[in-house]
Protein backbone atom coordinates (compact mmCIF):
# COMPACT_ATOMS: atom_id res chain seq x y z
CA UNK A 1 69.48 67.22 68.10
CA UNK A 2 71.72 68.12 70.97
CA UNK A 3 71.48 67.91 74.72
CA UNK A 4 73.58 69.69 77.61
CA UNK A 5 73.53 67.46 80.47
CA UNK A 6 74.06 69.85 83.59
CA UNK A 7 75.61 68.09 85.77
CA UNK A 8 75.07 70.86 88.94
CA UNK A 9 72.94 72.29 91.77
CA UNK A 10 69.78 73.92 90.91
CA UNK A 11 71.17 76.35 92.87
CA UNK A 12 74.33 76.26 90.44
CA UNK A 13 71.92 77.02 87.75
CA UNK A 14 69.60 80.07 89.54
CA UNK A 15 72.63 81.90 89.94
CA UNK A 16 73.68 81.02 86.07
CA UNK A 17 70.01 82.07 85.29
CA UNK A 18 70.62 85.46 87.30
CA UNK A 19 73.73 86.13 86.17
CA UNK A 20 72.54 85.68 82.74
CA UNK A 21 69.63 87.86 83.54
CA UNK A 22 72.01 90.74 83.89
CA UNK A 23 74.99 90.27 81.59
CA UNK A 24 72.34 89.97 78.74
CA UNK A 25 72.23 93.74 77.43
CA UNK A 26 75.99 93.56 77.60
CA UNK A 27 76.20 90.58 75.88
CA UNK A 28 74.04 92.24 72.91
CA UNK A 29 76.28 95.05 72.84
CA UNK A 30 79.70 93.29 73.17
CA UNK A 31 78.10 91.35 70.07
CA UNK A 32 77.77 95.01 68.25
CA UNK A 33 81.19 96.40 69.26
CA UNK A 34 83.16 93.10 68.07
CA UNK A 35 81.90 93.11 64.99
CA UNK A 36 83.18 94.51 61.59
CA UNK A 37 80.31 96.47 60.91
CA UNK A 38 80.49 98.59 57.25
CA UNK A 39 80.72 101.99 58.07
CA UNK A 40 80.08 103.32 54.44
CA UNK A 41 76.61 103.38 54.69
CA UNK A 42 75.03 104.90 57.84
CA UNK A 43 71.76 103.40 57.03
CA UNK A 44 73.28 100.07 56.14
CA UNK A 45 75.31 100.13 59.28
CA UNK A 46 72.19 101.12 61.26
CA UNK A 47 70.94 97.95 60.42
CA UNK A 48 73.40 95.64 61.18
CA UNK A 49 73.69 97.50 64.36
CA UNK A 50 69.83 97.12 65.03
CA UNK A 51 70.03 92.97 64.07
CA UNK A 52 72.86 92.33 65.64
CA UNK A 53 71.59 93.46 68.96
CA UNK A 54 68.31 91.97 68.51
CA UNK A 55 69.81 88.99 68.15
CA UNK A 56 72.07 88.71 70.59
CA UNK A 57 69.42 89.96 72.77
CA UNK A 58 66.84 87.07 71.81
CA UNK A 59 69.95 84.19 71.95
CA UNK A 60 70.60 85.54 75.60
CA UNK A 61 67.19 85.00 76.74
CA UNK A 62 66.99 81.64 75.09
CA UNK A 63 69.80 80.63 76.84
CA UNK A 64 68.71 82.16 79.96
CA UNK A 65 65.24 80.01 79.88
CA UNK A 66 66.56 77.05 78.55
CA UNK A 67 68.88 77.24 81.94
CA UNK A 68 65.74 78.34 84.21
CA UNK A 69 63.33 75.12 82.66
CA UNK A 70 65.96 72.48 82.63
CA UNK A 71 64.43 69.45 84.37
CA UNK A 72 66.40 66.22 85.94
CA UNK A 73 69.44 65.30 87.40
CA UNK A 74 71.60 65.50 86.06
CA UNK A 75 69.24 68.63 84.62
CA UNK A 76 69.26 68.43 80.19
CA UNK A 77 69.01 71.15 78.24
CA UNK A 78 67.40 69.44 74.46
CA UNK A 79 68.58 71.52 71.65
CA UNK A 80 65.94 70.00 69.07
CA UNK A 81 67.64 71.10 65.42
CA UNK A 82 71.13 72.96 64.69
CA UNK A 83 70.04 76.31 64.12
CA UNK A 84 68.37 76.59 67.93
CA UNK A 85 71.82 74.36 69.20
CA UNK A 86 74.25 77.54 66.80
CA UNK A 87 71.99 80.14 67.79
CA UNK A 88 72.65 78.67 72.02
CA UNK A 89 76.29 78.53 70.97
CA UNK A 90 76.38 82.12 69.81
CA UNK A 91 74.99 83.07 72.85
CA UNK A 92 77.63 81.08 75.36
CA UNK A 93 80.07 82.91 73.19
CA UNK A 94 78.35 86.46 73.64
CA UNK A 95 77.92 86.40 77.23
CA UNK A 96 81.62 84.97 77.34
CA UNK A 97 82.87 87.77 75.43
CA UNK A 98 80.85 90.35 77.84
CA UNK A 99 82.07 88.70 81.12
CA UNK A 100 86.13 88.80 79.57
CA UNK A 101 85.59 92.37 78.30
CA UNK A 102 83.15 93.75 81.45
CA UNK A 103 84.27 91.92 84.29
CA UNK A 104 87.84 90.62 83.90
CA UNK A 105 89.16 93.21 81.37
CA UNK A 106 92.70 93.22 83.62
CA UNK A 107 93.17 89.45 83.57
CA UNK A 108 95.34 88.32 80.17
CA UNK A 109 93.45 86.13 78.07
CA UNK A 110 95.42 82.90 79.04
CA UNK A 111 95.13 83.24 82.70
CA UNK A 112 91.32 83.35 82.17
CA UNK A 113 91.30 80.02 80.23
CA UNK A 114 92.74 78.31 82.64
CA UNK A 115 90.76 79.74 85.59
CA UNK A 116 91.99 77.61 88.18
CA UNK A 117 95.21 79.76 88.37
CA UNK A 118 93.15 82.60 89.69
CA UNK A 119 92.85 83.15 93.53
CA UNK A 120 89.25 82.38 93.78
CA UNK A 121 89.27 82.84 97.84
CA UNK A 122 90.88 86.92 96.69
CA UNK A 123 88.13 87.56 94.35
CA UNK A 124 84.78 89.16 95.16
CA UNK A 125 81.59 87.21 95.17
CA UNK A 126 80.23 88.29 91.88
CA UNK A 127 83.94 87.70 90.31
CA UNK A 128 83.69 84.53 91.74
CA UNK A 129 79.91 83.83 90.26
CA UNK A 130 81.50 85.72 86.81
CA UNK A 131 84.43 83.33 86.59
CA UNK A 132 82.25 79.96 87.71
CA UNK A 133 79.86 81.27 84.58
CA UNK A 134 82.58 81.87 82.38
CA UNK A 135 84.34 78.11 82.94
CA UNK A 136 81.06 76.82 82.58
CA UNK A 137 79.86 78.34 79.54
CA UNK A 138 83.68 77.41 78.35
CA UNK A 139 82.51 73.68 78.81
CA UNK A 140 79.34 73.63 77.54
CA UNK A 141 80.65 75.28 74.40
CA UNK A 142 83.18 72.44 74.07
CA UNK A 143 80.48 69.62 74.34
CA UNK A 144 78.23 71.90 71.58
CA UNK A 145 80.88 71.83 69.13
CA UNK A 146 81.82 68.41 69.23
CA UNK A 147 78.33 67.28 69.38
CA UNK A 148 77.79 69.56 66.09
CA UNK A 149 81.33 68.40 64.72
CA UNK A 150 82.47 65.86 66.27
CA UNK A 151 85.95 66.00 64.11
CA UNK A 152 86.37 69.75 65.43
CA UNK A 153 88.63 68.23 68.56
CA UNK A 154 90.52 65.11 66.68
């Protein structure tokens, strides 16, 4: 089993949960357009087209409610096996993905990782929102992984 402890505002999470509301159908088909689908076989590729977007689809909206219900505070997400804590991994990745490919396509990949270089003040609103989603998801994907394998950061 693993657990997210959210350490912010329930405010900090609504506009996660919105956010994540919207990026969603992007996320599903960043998921599609990254992968190395096999083009051979139209109907083969059809569907891995059709489950990949399904899936990423479904992972988004898990992640979205598990976001909207978390309870406390600090608030907890509770993961209860591996395959829902992957499948919530996945889906931080997916939505990552969207927001670097949708919404900062122009920033290089390392200035995005280490988002405190950017000029928050110079950035719209729903940048701002975009990047405070994006550094968050970035965290919560660290504490996934090392609660799934813990030797992944020795």
């Amino acid at each position: 089993m693993a657990e997210l402890r959210l350490t912010m505002t329930k405010e900090a999470r609504t506009v996660l949960t919105d956010l994540l509301r919207l990026v969603a159908p992007a996320a599903a088909r960043v998921s599609v357009n990254r992968a190395s689908i096999p083009s051979a076989d139209a109907e083969v590729a059809g569907f891995w087209t059709e489950t990949l977007s399904s899936q990423a689809a479904e992972e988004a909206r898990l992640l979205a409610v598990a976001f909207a219900s978390a309870k406390g505070d600090p608030a907890v997400i509770v993961l209860p096996n591996e395959a829902q804590a992957q499948a919530f991994l996945r889906a931080l990745s997916a939505v990552r993905l969207a927001l670097r490919d949708l919404v900062f396509a122009d920033i290089t990949d390392a200035r995005l990782e280490s988002a405190e270089d950017l000029d928050d003040d110079a950035l719209p609103t729903e940048q701002r929102h975009a990047l405070a989603c994006y550094a968050c998801f970035g965290l919560l994907q660290q504490s996934l992984i090392a609660q799934l394998c813990p030797e992944a950061f020795d």
